[in-house]
N, C-alpha and C. Protein backbone atom coordinates (compact mmCIF):
# COMPACT_ATOMS: atom_id res chain seq x y z
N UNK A 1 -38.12 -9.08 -51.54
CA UNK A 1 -38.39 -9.73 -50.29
C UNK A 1 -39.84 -9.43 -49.92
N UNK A 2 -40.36 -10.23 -50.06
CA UNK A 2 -42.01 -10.50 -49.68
C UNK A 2 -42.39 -10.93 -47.83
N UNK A 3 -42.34 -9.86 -47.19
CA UNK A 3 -43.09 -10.32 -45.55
C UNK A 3 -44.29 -10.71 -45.55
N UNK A 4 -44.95 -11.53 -44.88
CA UNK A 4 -46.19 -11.35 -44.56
C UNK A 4 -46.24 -10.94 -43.08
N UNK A 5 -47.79 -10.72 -42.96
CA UNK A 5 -47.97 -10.15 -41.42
C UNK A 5 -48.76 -10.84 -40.65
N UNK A 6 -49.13 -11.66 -39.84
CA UNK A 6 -49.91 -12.35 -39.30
C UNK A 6 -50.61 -11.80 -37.68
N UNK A 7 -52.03 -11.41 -37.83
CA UNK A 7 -52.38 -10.74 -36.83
C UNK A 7 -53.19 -11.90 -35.94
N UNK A 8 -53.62 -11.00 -34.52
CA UNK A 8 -54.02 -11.64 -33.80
C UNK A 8 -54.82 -10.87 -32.89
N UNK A 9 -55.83 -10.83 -32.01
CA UNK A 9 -56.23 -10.04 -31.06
C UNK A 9 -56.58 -11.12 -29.76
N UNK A 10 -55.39 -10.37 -28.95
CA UNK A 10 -56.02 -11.53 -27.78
C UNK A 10 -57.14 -10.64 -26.64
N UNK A 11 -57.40 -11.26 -25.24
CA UNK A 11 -58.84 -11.39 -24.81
C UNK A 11 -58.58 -9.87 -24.55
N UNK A 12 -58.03 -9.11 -23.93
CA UNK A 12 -57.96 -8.20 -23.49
C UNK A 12 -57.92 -6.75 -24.27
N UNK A 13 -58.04 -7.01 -25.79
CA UNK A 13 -57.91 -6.20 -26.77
C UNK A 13 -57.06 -5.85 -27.69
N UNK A 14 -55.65 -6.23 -27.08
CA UNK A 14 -54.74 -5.60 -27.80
C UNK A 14 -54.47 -6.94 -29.13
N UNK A 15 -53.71 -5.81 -29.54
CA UNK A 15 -53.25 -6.93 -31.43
C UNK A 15 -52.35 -7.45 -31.14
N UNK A 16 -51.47 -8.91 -31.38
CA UNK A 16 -50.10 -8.93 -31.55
C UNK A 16 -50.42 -9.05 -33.10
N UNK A 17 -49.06 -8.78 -33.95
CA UNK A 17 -48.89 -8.93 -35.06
C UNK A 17 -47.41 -9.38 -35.09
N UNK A 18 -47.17 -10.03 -36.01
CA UNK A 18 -45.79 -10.94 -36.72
C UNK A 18 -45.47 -11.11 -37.55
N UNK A 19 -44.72 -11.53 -38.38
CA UNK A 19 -43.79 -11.51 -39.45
C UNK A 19 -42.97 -12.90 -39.43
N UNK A 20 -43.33 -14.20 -39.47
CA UNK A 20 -42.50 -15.31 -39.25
C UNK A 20 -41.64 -15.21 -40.47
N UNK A 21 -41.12 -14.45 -41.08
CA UNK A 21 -40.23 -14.81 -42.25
C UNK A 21 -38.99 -13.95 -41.30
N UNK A 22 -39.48 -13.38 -40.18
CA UNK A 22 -38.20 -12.91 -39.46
C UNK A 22 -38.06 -13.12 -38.30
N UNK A 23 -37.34 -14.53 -37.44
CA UNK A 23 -37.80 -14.43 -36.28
C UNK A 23 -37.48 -13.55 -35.22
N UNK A 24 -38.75 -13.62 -34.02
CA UNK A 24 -38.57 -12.84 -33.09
C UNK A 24 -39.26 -11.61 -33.28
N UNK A 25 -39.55 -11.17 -34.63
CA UNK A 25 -40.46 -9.85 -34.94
C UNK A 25 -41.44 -9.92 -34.78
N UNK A 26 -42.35 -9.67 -33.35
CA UNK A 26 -43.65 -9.38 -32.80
C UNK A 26 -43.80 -8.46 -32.17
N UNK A 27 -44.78 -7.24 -32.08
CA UNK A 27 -45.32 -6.41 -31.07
C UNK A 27 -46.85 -6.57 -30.53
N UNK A 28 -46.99 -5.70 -29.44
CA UNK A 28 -48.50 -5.35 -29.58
C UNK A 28 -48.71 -4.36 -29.75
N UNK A 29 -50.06 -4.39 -30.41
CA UNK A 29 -50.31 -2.77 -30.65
C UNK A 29 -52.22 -2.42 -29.65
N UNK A 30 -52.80 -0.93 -29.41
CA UNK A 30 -53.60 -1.01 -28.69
C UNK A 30 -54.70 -1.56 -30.09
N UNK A 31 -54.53 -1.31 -31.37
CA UNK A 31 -55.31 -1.56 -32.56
C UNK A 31 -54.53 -2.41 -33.59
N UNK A 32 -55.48 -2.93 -34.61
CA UNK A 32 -54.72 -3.47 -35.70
C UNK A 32 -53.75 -2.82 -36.24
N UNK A 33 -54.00 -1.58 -36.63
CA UNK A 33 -53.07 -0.46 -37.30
C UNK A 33 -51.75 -0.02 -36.59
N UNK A 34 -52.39 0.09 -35.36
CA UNK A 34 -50.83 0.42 -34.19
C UNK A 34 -50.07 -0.68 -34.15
N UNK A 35 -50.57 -2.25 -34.13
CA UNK A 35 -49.91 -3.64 -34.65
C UNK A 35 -49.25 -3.53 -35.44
N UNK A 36 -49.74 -2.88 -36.94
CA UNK A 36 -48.77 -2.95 -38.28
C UNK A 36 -48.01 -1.83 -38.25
N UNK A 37 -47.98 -0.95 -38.22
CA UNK A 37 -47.17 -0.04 -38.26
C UNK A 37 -46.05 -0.29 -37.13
N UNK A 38 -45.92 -0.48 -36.02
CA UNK A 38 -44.87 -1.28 -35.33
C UNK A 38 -44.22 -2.63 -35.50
N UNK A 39 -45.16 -3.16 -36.06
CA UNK A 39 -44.38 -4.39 -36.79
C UNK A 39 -43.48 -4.52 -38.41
N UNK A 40 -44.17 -3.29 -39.09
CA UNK A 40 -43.10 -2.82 -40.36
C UNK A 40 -42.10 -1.90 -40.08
N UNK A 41 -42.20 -0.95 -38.42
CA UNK A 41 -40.83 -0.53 -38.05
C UNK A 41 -39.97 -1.72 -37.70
N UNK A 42 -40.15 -2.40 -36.86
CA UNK A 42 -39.36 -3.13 -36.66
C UNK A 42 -38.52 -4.20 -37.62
N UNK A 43 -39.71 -4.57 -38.43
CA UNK A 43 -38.74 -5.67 -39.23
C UNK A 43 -38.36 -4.62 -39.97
N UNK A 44 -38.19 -3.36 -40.37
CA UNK A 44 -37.25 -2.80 -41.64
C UNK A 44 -36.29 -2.61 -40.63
N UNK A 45 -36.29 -2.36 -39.16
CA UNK A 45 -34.85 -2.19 -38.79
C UNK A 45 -34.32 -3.76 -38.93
N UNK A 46 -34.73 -4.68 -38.77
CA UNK A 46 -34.15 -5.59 -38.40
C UNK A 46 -33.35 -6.08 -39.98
N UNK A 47 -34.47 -6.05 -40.71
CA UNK A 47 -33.99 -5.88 -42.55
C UNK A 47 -32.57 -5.16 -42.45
N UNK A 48 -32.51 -4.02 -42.42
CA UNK A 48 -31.68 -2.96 -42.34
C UNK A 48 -30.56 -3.53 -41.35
N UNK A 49 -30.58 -4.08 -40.26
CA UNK A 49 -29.27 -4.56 -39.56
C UNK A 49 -28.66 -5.58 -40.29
N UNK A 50 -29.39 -6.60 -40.68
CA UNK A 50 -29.17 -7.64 -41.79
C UNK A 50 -27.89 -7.32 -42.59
N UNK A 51 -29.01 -6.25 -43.62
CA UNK A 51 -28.27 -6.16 -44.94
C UNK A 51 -26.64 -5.18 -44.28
N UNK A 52 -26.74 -4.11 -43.53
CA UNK A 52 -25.78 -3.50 -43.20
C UNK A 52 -24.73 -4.76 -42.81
N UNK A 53 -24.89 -5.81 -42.11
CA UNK A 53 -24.18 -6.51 -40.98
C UNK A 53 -23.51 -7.92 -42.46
N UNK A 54 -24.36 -8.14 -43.76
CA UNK A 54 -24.19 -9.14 -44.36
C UNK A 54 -23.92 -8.45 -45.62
N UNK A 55 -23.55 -7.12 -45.83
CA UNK A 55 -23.62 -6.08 -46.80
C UNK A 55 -23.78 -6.81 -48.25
N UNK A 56 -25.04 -6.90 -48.11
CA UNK A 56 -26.44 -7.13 -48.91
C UNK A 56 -26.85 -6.13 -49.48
N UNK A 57 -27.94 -6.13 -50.11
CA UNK A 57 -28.88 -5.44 -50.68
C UNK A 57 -29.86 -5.63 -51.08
N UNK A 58 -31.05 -5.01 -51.32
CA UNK A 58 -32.01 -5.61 -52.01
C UNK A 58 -33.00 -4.33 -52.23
N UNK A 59 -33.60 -4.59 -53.68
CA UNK A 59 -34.76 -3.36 -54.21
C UNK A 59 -35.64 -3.40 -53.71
N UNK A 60 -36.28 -4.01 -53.15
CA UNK A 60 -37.73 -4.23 -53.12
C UNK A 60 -38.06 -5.09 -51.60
N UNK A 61 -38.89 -4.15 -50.81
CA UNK A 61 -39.41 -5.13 -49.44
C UNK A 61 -40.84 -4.76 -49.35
N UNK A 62 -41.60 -5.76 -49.10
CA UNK A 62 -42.83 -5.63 -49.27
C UNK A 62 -43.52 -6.09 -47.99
N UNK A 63 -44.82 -5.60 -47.91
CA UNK A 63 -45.57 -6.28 -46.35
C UNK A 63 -46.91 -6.73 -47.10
N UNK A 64 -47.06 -8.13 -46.76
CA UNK A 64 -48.61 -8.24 -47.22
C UNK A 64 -49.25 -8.98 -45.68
N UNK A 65 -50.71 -8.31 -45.39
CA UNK A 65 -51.53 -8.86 -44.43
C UNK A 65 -51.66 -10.60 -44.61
N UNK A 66 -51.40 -11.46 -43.94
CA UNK A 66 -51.76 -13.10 -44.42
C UNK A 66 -53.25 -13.21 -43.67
């Protein structure tokens, strides 16, 4: 499973970052980095409710910057 991450900085400074391969997975962060790292917690929980809830599995989850 291949994510991408799609960033953003709006006027006021902060990052949102996203993940459209999962909807609803957006935060802000005060930096780019605080963006991604809250946005790969979240979608692995959300991954993780998934697979628990559709008892799935999968080897491999990946994050790439788009």
């Amino acid at each position: 499973m291949n994510l991408s991450i799609e960033f953003e900085q709006e006027e006021d400074g902060r990052w949102i970052a996203e993940i459209p391969e999962l909807p609803g997975v957006m935060v802000y962060g005060t930096s780019k980095e605080d963006a991604e790292s809250k946005v790969q917690a979240l979608a692995l929980r959300v991954v993780a409710d998934q697979l628990e809830r559709d008892h799935m599995t999968t080897n491999n989850v990946q994050f790439a910057p788009a």
